[in-house]
C-alpha atoms as a PDB file:
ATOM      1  CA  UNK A   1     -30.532  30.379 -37.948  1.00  0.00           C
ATOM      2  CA  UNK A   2     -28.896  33.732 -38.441  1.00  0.00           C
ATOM      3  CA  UNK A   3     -30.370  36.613 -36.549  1.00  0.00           C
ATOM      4  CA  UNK A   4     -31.099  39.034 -39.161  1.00  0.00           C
ATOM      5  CA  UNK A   5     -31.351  42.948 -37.647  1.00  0.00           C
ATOM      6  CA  UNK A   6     -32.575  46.315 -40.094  1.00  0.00           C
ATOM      7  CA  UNK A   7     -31.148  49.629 -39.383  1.00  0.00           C
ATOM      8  CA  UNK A   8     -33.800  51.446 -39.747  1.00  0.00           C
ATOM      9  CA  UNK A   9     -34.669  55.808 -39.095  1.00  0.00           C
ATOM     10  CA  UNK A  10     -36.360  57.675 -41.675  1.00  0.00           C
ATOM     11  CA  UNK A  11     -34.280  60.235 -40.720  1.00  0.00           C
ATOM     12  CA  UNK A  12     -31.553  60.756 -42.998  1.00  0.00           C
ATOM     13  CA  UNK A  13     -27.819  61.767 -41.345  1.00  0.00           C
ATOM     14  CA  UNK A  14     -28.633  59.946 -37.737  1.00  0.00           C
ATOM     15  CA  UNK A  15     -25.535  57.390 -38.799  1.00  0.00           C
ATOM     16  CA  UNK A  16     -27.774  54.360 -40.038  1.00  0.00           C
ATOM     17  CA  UNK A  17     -25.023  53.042 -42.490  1.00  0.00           C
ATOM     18  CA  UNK A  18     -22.319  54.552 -40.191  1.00  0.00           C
ATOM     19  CA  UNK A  19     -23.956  52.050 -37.783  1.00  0.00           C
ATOM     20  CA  UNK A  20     -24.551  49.197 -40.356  1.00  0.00           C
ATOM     21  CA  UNK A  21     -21.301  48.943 -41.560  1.00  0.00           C
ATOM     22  CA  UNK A  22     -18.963  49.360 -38.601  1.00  0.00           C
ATOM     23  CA  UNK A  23     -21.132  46.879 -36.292  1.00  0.00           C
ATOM     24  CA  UNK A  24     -21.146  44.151 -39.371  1.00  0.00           C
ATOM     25  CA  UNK A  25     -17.447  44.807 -39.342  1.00  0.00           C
ATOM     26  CA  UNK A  26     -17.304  44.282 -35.547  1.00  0.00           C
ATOM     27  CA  UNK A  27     -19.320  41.471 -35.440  1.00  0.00           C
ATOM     28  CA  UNK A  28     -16.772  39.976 -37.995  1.00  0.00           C
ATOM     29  CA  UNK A  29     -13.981  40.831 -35.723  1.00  0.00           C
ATOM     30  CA  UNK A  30     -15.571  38.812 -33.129  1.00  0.00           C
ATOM     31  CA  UNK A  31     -15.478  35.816 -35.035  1.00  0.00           C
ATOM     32  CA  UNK A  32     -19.144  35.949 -35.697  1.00  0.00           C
ATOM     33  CA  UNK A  33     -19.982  35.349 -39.865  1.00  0.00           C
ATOM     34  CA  UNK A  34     -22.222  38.213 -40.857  1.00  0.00           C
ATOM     35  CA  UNK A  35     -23.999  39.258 -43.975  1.00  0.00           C
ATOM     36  CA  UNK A  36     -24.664  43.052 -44.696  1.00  0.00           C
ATOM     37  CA  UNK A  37     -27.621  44.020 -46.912  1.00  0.00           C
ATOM     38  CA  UNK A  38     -27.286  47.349 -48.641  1.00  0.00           C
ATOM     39  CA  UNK A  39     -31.373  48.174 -48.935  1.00  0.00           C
ATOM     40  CA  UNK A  40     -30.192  52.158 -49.905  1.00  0.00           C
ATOM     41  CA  UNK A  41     -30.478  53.554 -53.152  1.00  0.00           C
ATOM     42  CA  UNK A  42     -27.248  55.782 -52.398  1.00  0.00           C
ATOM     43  CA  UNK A  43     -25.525  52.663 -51.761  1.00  0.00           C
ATOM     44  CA  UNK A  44     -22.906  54.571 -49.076  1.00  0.00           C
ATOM     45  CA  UNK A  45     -22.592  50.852 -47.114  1.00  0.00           C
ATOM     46  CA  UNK A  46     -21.377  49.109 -50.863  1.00  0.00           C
ATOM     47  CA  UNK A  47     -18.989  51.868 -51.419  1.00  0.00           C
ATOM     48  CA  UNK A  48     -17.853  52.370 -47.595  1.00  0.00           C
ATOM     49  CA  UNK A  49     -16.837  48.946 -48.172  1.00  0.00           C
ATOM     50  CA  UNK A  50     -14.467  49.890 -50.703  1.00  0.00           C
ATOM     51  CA  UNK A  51     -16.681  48.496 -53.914  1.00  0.00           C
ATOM     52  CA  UNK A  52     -16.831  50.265 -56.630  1.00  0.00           C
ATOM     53  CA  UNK A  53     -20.640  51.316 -56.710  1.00  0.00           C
ATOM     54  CA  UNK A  54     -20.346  51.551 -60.374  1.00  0.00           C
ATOM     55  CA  UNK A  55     -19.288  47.870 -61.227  1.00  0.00           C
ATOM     56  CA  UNK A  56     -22.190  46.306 -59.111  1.00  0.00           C
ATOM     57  CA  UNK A  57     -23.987  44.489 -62.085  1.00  0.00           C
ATOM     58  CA  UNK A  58     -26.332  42.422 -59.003  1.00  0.00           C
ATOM     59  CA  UNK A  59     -27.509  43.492 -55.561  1.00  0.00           C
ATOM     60  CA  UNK A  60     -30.301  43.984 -53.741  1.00  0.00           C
ATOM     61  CA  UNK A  61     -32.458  44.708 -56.744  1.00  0.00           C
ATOM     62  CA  UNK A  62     -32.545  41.765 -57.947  1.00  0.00           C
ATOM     63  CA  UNK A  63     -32.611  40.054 -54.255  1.00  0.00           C
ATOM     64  CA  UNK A  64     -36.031  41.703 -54.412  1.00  0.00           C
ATOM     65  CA  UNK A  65     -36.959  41.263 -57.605  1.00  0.00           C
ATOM     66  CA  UNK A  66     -36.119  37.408 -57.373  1.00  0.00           C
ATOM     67  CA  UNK A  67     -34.476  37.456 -60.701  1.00  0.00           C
ATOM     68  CA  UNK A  68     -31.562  35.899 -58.770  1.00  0.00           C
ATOM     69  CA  UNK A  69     -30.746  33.488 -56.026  1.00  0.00           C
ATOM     70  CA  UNK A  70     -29.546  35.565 -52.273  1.00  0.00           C
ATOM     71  CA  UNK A  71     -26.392  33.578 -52.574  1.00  0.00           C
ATOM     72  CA  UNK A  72     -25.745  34.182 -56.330  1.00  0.00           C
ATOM     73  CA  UNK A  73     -25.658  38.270 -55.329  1.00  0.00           C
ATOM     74  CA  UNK A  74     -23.111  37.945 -52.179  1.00  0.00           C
ATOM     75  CA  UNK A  75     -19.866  39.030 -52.513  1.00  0.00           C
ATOM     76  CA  UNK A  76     -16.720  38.992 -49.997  1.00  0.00           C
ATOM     77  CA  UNK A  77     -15.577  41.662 -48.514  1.00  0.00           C
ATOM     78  CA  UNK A  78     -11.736  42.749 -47.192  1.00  0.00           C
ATOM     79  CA  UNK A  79     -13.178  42.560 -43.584  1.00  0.00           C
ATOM     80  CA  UNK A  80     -12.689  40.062 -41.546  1.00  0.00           C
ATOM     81  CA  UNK A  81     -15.677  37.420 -41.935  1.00  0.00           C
ATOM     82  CA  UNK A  82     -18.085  40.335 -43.313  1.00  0.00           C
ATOM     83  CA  UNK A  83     -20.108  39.333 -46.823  1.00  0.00           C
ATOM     84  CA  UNK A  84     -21.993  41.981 -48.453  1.00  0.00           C
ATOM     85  CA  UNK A  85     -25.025  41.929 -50.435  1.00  0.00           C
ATOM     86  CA  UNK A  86     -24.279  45.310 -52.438  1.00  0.00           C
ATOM     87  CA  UNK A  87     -26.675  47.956 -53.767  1.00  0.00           C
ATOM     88  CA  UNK A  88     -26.913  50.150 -57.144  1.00  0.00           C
ATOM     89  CA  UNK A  89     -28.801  53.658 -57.691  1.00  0.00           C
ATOM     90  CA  UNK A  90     -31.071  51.236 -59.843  1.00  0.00           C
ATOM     91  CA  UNK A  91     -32.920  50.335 -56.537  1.00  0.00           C
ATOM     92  CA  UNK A  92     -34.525  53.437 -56.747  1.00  0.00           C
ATOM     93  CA  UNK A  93     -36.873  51.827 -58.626  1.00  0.00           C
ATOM     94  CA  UNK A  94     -38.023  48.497 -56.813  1.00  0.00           C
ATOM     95  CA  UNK A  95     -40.842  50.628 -54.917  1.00  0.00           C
ATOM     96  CA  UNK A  96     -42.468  51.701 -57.870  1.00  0.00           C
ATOM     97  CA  UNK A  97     -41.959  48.232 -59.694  1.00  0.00           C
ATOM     98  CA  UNK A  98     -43.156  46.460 -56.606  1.00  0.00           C
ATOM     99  CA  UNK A  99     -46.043  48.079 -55.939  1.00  0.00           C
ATOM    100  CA  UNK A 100     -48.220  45.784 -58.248  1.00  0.00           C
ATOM    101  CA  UNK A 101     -46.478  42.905 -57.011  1.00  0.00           C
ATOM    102  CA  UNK A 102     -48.535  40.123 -54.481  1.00  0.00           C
ATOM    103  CA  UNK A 103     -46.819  39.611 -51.319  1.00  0.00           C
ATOM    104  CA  UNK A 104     -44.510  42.978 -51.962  1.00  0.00           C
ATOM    105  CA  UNK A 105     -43.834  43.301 -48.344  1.00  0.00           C
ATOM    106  CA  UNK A 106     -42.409  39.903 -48.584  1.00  0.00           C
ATOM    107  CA  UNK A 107     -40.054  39.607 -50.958  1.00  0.00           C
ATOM    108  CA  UNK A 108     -36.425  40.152 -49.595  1.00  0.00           C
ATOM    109  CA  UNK A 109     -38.369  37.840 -46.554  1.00  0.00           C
ATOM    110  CA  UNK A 110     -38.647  34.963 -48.997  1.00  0.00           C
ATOM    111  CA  UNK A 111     -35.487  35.269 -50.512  1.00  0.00           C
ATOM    112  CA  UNK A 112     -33.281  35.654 -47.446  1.00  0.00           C
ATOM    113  CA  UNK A 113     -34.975  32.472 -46.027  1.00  0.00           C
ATOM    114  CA  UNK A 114     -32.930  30.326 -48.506  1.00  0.00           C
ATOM    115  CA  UNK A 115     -29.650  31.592 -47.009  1.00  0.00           C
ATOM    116  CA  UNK A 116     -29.821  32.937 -42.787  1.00  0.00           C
ATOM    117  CA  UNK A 117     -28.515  29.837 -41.706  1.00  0.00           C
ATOM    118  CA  UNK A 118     -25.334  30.463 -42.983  1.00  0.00           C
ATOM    119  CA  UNK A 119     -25.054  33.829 -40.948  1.00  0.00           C
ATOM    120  CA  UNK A 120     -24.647  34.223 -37.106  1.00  0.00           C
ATOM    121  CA  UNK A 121     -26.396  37.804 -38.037  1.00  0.00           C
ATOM    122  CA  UNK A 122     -27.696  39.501 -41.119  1.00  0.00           C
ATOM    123  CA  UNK A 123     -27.694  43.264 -41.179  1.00  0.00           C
ATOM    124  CA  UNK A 124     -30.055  45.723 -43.141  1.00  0.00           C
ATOM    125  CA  UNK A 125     -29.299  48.868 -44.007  1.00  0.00           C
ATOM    126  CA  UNK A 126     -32.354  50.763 -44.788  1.00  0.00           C
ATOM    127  CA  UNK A 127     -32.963  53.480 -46.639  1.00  0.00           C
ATOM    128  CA  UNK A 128     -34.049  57.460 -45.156  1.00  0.00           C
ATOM    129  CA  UNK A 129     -37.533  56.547 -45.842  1.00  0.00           C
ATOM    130  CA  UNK A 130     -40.930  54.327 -44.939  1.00  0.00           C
ATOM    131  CA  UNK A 131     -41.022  53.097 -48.163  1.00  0.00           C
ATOM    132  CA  UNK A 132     -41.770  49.804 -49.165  1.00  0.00           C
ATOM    133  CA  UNK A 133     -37.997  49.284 -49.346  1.00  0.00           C
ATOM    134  CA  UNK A 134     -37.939  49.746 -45.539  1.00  0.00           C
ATOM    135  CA  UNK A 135     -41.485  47.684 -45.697  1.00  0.00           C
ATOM    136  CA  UNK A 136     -39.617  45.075 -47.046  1.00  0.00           C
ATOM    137  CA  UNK A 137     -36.718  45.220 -44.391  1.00  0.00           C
ATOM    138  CA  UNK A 138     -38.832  45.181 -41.127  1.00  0.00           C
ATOM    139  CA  UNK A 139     -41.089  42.219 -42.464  1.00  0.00           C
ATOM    140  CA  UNK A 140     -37.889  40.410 -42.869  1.00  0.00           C
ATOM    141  CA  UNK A 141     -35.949  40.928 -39.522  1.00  0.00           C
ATOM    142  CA  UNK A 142     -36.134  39.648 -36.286  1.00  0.00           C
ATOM    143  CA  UNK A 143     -35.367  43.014 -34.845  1.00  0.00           C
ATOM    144  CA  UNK A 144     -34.320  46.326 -35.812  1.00  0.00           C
ATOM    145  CA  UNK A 145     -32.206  48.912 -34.435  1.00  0.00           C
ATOM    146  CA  UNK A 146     -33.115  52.721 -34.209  1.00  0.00           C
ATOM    147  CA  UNK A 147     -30.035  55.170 -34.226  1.00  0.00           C
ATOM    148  CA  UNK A 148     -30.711  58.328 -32.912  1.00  0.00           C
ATOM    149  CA  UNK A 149     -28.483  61.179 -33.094  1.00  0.00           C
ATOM    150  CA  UNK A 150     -27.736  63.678 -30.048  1.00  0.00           C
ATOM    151  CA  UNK A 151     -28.909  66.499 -31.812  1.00  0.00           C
ATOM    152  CA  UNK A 152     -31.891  69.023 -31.775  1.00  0.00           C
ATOM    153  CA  UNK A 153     -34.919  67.419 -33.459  1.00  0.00           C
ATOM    154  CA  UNK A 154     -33.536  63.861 -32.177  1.00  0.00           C
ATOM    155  CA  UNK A 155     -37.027  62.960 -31.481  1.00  0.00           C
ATOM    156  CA  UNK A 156     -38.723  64.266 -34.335  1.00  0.00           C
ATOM    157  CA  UNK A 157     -40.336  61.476 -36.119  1.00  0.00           C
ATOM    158  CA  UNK A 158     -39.313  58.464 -33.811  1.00  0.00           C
ATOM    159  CA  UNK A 159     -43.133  58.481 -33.329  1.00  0.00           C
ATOM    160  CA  UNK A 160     -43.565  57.733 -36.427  1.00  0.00           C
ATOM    161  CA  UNK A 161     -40.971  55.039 -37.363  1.00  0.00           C
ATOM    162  CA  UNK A 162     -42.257  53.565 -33.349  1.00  0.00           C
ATOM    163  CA  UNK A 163     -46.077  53.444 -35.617  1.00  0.00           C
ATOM    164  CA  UNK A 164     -44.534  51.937 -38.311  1.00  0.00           C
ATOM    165  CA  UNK A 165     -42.780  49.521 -36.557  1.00  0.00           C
ATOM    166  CA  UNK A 166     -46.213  48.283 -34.200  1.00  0.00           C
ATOM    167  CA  UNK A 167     -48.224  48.080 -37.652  1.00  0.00           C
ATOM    168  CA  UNK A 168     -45.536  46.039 -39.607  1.00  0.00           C
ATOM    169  CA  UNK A 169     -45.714  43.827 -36.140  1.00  0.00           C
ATOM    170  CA  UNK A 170     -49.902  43.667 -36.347  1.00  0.00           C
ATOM    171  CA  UNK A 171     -49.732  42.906 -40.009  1.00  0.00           C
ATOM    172  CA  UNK A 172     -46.882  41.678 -41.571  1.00  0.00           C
ATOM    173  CA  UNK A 173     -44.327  40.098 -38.749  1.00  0.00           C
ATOM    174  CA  UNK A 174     -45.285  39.108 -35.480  1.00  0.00           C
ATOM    175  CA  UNK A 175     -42.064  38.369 -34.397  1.00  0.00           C
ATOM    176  CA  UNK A 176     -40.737  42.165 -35.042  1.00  0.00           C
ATOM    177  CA  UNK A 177     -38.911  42.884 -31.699  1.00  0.00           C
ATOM    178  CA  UNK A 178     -36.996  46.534 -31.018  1.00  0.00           C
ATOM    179  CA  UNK A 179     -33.391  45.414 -30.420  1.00  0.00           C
ATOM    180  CA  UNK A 180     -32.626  48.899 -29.449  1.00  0.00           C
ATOM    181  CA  UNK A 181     -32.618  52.681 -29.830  1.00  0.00           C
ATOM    182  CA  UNK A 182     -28.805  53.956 -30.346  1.00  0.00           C
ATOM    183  CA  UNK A 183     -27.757  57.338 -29.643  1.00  0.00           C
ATOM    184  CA  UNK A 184     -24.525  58.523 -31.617  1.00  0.00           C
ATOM    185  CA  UNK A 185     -23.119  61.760 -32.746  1.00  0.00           C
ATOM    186  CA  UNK A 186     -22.796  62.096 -29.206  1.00  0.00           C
ATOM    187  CA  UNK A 187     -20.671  65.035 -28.170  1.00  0.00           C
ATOM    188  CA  UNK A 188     -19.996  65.320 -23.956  1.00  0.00           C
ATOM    189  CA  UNK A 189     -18.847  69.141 -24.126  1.00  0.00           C
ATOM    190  CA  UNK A 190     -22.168  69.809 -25.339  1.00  0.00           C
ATOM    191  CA  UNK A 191     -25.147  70.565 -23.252  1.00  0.00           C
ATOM    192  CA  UNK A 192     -27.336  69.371 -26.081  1.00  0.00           C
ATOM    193  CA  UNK A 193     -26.129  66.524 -26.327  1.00  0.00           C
ATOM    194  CA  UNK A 194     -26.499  64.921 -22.554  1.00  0.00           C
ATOM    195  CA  UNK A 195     -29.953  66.663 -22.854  1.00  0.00           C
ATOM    196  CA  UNK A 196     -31.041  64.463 -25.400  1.00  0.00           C
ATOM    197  CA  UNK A 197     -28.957  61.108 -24.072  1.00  0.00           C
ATOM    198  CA  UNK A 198     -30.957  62.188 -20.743  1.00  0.00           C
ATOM    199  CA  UNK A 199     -34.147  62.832 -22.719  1.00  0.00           C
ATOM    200  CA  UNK A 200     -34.324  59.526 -24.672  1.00  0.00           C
ATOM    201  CA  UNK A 201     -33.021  57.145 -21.684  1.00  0.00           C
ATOM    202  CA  UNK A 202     -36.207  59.005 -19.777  1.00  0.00           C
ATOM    203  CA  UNK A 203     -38.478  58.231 -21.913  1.00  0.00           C
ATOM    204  CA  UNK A 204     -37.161  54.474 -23.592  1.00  0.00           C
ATOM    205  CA  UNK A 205     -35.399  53.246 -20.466  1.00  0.00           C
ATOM    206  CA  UNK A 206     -34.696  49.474 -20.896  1.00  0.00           C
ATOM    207  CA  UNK A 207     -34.890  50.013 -24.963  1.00  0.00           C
ATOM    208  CA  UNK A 208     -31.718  52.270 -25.379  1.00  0.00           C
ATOM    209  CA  UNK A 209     -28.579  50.470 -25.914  1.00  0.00           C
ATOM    210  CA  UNK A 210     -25.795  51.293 -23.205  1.00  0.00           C
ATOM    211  CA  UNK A 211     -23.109  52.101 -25.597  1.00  0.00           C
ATOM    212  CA  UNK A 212     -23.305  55.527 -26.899  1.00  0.00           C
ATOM    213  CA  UNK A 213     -21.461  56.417 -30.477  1.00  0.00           C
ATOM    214  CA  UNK A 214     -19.545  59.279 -29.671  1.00  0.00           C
ATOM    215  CA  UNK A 215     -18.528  62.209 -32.397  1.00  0.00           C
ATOM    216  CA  UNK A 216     -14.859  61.151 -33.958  1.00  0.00           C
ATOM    217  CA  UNK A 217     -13.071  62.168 -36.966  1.00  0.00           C
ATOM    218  CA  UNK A 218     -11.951  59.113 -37.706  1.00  0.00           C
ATOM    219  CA  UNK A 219     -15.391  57.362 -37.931  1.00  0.00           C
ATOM    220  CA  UNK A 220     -16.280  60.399 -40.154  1.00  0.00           C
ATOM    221  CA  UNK A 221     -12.546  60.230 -42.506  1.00  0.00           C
ATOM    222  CA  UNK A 222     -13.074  56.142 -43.271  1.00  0.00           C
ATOM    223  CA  UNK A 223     -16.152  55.660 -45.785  1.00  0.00           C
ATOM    224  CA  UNK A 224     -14.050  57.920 -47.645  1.00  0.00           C
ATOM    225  CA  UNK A 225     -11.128  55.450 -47.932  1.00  0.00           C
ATOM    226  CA  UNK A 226     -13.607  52.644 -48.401  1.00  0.00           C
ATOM    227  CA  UNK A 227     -13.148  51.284 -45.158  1.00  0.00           C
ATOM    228  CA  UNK A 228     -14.496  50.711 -41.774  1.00  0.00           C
ATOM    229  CA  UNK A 229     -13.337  52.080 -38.371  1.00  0.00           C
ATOM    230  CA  UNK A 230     -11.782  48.852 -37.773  1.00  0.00           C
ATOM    231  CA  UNK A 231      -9.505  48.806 -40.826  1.00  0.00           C
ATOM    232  CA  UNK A 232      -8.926  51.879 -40.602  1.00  0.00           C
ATOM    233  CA  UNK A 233      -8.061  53.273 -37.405  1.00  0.00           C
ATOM    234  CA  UNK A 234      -8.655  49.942 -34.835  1.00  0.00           C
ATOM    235  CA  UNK A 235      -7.399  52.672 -31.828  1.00  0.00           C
ATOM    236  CA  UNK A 236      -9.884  55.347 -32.602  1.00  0.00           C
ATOM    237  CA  UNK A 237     -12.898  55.861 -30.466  1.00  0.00           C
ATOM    238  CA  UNK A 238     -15.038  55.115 -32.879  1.00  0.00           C
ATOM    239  CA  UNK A 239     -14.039  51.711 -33.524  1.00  0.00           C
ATOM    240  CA  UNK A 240     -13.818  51.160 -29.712  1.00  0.00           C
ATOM    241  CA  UNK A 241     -17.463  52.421 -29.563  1.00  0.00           C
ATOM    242  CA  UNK A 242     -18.760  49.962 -31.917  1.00  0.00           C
ATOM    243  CA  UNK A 243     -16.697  47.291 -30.470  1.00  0.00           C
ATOM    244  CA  UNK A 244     -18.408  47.569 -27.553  1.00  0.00           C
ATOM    245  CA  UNK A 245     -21.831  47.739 -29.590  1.00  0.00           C
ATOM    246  CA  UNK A 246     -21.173  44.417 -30.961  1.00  0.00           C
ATOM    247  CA  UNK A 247     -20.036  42.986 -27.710  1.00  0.00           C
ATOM    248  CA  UNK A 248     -23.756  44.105 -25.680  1.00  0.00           C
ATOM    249  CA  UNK A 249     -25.444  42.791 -29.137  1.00  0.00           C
ATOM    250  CA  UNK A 250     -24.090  39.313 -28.629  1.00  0.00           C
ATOM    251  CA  UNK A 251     -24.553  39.172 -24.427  1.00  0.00           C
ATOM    252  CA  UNK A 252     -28.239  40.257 -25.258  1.00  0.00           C
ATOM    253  CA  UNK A 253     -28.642  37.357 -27.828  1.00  0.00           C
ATOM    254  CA  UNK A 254     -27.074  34.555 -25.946  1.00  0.00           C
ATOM    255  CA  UNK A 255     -29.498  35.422 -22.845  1.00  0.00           C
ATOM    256  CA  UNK A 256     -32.116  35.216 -24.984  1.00  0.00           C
ATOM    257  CA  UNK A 257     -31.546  31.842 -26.011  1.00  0.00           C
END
């Protein structure tokens, strides 16, 4: 049974589909098989995978609608062992045609049952909000993984998402577990910046992952080509940073089980 993970901040610009789609891409590398769920309106992780956003006739819309089967809506990617479930600005409005739905927190749960065995991990990138999108992506993980970014008002609203995530636990899944708070946009010549990494680690301890996502051009210059760090600069910092991300993701699992 895949492990399926949400990247989840309602903070927008903390580098949640940064995250999503350079970690699916370096779990692929690893020879893991890995499905990524685009669960954003703005669909940045469909077209940072070099798909034209404007051809997607099925996605995640209808994964939550459950006008179509999960594996009738994947679609192969040019990375390595990476599948891609893509999104559409039409997902702006699931929340609104959910919302008189029974079981609405359920529904990408029910449908991505059918397929996580095929996975070693299923990734979720959420969108900036607590909506019932988000809702939706935290009833259906196992565990979900909180980038933070070395800045100012880092801490501003993790409170909030932390509330979220202990009442989707109470109500809606149980088996919710943090699989870590990530800092990027990490910057060492800046004060700020090891204030904060010094800041969360004080506060979240065992939670915070070790790797830290540094600041690099390179990770910035790719979604513009349509491709991740590891296509497109497999030297660059960045790609060694989530590299590294992917490896502590898999030690952590395999001790678990």
């Amino acid at each position: 049974m895949g492990k399926i993970i949400a990247i989840a901040n309602q903070k927008g610009g903390v580098g949640k589909t940064t995250t999503s789609v350079n970690l699916a891409a370096s779990l692929g590398v690893l020879e893991k098989k890995v499905l990524l769920i685009d669960a954003d309106p703005q669909a940045n992780a469909t077209s940072g995978l070099g798909i034209d956003v404007e051809s997607i006739e099925l996605g995640t819309y209808q994964l939550l609608e459950h006008t179509h089967r999960a594996e009738e809506l994947i679609i192969q990617t040019d990375s390595p062992n990476l599948d891609l479930i893509p999104a559409h600005i039409d997902l702006v409005a699931i929340e609104i045609e959910l919302v008189d739905k029974d079981q609405r927190e359920y529904m990408l749960k029910q449908n991505l049952d059918t397929i996580a065995d095929r996975y070693d991990y299923i990734l979720i990138d959420c969108a900036p909000s607590l909506g019932l999108l988000t809702l939706n992506a935290l009833t259906a993980s196992n565990s979900v993984i909180i980038p933070i970014q070395c800045e100012y008002f880092a801490l501003e609203g993790l409170g909030k998402l932390l509330n979220t995530i202990k009442s989707v636990q109470k109500i809606h899944n149980p088996d919710l577990d943090i699989e870590g708070l990530l800092l990027t946009m990490y910057d060492a010549r800046l004060r700020l910046s090891n204030q904060v990494v010094e800041e969360v680690q004080k506060h979240f301890s065992e939670m915070v992952f070790d790797t830290i996502i540094q600041r690099n051009v390179r990770l910035s210059e790719a979604p513009s080509f349509g491709e991740t760090i590891i296509n497109y600069d497999a030297t660059s910092k960045g790609a060694t940073n989530y590299l590294n991300l992917a490896h502590e993701i898999i030690k952590k699992n395999k001790e678990k089980v």
